[in-house]
N, C-alpha and C. Protein backbone atom coordinates (compact mmCIF):
# COMPACT_ATOMS: atom_id res chain seq x y z
N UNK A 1 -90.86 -154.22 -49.35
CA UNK A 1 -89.52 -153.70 -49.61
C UNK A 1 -88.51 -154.84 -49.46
N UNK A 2 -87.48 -155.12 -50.49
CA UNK A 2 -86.52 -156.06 -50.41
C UNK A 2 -85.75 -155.62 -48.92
N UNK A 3 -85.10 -156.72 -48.82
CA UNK A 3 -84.61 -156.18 -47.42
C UNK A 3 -82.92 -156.18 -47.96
N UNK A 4 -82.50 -156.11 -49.35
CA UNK A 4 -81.70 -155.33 -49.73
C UNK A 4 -81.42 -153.92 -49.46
N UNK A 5 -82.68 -153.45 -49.76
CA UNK A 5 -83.21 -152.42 -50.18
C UNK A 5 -83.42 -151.64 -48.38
N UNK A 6 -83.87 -152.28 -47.72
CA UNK A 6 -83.75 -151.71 -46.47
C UNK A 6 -82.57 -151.32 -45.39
N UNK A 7 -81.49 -152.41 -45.91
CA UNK A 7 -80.39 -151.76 -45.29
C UNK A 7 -79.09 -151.76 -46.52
N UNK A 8 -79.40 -150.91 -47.73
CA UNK A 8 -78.91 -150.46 -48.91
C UNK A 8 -77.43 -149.50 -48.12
N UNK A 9 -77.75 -148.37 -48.15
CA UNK A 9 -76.73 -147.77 -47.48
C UNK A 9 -75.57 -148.47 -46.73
N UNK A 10 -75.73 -149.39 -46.05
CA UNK A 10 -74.98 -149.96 -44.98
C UNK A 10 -74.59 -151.03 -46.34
N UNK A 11 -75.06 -151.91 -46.86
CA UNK A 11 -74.73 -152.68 -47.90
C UNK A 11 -73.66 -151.81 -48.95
N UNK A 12 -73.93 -150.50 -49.32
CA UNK A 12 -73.25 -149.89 -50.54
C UNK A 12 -71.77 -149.42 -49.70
N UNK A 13 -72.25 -149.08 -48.21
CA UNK A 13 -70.85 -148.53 -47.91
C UNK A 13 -69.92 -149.91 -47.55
N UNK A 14 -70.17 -151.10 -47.51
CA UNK A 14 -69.53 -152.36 -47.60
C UNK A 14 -68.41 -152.62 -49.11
N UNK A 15 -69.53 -152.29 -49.91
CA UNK A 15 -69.16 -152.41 -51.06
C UNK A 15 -68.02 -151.43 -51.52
N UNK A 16 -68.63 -150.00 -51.04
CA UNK A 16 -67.59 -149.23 -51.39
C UNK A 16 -66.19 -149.70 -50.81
N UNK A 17 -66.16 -149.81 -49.55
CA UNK A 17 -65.08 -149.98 -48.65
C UNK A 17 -63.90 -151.37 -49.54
N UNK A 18 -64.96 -152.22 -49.64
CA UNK A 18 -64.36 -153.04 -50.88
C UNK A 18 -63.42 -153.09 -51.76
N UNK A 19 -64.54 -151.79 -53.11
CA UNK A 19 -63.52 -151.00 -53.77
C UNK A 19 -62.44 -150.86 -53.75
N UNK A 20 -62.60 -150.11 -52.42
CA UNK A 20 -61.02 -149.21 -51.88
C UNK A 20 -59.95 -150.32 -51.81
N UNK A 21 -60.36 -151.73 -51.02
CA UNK A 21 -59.26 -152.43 -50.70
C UNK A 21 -58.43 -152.57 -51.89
N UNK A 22 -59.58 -153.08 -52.81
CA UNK A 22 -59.15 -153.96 -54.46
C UNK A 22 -58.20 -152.88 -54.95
N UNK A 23 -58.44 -151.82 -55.27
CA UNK A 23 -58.00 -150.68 -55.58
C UNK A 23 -56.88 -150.32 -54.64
N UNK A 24 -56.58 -150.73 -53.38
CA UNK A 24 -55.16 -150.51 -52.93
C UNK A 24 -54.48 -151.57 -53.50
N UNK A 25 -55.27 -152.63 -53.81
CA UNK A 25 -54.24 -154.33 -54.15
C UNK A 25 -53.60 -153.82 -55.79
N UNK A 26 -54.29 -153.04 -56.52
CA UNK A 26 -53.99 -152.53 -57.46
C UNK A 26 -52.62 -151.69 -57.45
N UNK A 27 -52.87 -150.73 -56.83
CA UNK A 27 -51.76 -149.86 -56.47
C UNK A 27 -50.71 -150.67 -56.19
N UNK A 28 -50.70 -151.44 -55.07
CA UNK A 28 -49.72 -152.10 -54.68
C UNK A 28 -49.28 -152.81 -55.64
N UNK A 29 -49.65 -153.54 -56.24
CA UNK A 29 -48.82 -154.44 -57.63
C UNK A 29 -48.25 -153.35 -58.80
N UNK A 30 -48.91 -152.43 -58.75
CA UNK A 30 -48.02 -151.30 -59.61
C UNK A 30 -47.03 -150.73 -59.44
N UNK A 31 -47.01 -150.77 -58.06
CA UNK A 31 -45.37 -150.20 -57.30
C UNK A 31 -44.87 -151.16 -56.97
N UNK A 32 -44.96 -152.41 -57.36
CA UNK A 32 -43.93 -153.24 -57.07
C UNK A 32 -43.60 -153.63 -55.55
N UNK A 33 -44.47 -153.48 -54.69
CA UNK A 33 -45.18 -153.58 -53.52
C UNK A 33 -44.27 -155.02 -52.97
N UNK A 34 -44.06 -155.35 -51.72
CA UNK A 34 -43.99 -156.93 -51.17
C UNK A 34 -44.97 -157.65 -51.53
N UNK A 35 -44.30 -158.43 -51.70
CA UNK A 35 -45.58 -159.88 -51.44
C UNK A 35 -46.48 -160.46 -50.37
N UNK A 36 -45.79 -159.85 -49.66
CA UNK A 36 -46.05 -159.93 -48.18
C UNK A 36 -47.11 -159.18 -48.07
N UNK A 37 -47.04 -157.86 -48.48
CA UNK A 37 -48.16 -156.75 -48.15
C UNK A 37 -49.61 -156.69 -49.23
N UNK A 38 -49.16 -157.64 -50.49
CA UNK A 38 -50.16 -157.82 -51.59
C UNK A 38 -51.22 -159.17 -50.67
N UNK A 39 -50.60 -160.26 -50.19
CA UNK A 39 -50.77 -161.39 -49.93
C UNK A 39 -51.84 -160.97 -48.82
N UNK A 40 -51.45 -160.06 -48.04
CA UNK A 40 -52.04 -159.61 -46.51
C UNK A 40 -53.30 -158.79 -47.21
N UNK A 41 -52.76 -157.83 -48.24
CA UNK A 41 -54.06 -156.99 -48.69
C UNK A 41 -55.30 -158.21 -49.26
N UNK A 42 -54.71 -158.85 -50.19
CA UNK A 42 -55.85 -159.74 -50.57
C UNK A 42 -56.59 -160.71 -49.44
N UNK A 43 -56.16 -161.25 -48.24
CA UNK A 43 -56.66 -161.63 -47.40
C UNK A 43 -57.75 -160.52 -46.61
N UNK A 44 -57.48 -159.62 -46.83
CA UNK A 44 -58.12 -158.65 -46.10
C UNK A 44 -59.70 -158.72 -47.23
N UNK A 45 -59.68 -158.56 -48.38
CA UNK A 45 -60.73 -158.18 -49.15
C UNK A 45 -61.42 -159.43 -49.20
N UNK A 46 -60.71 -160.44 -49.22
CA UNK A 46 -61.69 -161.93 -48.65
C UNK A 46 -62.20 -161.88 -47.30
N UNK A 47 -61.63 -161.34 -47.03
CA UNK A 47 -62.81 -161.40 -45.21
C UNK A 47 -64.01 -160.53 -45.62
N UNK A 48 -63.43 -159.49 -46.29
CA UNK A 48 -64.61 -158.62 -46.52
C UNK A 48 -65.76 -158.68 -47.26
N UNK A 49 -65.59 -159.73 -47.86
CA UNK A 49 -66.35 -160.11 -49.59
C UNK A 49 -67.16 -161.46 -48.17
N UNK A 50 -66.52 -161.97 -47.58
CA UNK A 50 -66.98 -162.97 -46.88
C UNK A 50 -68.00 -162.37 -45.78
N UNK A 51 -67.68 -161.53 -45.44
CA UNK A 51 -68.62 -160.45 -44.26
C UNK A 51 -69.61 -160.31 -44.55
N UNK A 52 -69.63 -159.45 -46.14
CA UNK A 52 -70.47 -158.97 -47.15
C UNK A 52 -71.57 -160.04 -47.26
N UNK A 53 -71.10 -161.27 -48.00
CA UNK A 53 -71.41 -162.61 -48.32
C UNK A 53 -72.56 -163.36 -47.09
N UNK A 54 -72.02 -163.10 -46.22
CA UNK A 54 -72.53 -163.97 -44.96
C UNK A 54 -74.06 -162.85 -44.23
N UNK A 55 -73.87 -161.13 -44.44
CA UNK A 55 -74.98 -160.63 -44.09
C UNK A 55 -75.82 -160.42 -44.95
N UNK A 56 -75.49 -161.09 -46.70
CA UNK A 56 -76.95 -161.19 -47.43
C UNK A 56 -77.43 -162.41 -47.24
N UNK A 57 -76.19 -163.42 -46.79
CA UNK A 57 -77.27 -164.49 -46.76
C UNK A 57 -78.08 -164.75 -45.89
N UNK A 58 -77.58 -164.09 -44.33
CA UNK A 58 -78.25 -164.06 -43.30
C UNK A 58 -79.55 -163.74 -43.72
N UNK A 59 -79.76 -162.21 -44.23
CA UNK A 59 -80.85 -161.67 -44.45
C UNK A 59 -81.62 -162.07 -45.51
N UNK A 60 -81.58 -162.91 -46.26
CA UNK A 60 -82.14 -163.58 -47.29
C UNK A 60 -82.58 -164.64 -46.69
N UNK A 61 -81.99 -165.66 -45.81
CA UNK A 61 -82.67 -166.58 -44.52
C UNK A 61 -83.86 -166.32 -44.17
N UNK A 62 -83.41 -164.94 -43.08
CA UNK A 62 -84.81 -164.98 -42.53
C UNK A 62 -86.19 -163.87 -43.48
N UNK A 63 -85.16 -163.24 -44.56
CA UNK A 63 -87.03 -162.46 -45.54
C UNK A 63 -87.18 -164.20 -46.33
N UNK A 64 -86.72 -164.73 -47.01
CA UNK A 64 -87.11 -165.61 -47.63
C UNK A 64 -87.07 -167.01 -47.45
N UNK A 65 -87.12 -167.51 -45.81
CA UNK A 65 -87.21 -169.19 -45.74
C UNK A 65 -87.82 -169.02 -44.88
N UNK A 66 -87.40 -167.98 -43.69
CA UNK A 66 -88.12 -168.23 -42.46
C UNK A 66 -88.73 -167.19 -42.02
N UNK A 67 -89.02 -166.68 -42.81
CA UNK A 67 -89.83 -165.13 -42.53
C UNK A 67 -91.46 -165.44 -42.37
N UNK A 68 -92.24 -164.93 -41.65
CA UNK A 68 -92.89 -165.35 -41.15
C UNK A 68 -94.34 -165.16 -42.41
N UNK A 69 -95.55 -165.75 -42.84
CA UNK A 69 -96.62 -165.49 -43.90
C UNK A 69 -96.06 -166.01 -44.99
N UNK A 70 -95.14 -166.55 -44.89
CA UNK A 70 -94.86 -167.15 -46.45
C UNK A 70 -95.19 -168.11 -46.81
N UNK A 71 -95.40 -168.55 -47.86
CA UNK A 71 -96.22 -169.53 -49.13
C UNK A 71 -95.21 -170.81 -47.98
N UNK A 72 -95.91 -171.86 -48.77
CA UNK A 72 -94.65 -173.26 -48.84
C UNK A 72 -93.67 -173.20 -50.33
N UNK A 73 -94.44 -172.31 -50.81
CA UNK A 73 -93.65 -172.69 -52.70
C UNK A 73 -92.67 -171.32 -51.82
N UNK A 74 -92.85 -170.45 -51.36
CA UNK A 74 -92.23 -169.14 -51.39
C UNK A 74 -91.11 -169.51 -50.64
N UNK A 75 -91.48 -170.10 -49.32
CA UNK A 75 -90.30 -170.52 -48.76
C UNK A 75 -89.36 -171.70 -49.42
N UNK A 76 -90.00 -172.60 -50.36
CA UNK A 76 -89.03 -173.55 -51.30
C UNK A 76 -88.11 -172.88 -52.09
N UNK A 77 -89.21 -171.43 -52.83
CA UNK A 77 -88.33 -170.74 -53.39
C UNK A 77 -86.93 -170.41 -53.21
N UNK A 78 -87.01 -169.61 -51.85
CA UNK A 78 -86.23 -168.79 -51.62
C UNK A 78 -84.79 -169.87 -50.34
N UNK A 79 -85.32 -170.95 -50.11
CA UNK A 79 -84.17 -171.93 -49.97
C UNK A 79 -83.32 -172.46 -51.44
N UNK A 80 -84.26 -172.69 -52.24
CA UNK A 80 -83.36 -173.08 -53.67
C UNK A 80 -82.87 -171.87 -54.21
N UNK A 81 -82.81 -170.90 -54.22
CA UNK A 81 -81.98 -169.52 -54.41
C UNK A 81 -80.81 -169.33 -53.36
N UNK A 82 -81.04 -169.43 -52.25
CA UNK A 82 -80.10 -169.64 -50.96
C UNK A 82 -78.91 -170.96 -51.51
N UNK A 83 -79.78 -171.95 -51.86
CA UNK A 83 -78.54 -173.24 -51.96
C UNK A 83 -77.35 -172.89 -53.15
N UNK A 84 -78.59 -171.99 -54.23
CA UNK A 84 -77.72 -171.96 -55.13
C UNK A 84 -76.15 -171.02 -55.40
N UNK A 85 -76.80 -169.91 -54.64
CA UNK A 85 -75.95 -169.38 -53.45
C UNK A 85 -74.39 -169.97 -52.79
N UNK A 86 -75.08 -170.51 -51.79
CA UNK A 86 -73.83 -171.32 -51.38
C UNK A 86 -73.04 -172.09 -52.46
N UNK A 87 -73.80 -173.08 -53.28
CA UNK A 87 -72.91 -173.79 -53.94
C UNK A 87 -72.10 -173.01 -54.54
N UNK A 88 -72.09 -172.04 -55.53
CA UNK A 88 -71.62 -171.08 -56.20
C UNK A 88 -70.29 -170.71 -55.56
N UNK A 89 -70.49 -169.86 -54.07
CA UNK A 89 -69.61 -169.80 -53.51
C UNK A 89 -68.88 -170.94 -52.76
N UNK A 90 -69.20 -171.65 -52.86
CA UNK A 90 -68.01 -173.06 -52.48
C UNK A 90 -67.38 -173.82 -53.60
N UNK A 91 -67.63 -173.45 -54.67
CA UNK A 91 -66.96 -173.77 -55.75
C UNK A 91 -65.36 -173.28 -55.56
């Protein structure tokens, strides 16, 4: 079982919660909202996207580099998927 897939629920209600923020940042620019309160909302959905971000990679760490029975190719694998990962997001 992916270990997506094992803590799915807890992952989807992340996501949902997400949603909601983006979708208040929405609202708020439609009403003509502060800047102040758009600026604060979008900081908020970057922590969250970053939260999000940081417990797949955790968990992708240890099922696919350092998880224990794995290949040497499996664990190469799943570090060059990880790097590619990061780079992506440090762009």
């Amino acid at each position: 079982m992916s270990h997506t897939q094992s803590n799915r629920d807890q992952l989807l209600a992340r996501t949902r919660r997400i949603a909601g923020q983006v979708a208040a940042i929405e609202r708020a620019i439609a009403e003509e909202a502060g800047c102040a309160t758009i600026l604060h909302q979008v900081a908020g959905v970057r922590g969250a996207v970053g939260g999000l971000l940081d417990e797949l990679l955790t968990d992708h760490l240890r099922t696919h580099v350092a998880g224990p029975g794995l290949s040497d190719r499996q664990r190469a694998q799943g570090a060059d998927e990880l790097l590619a990962a990061i780079r992506r997001y440090a762009k």
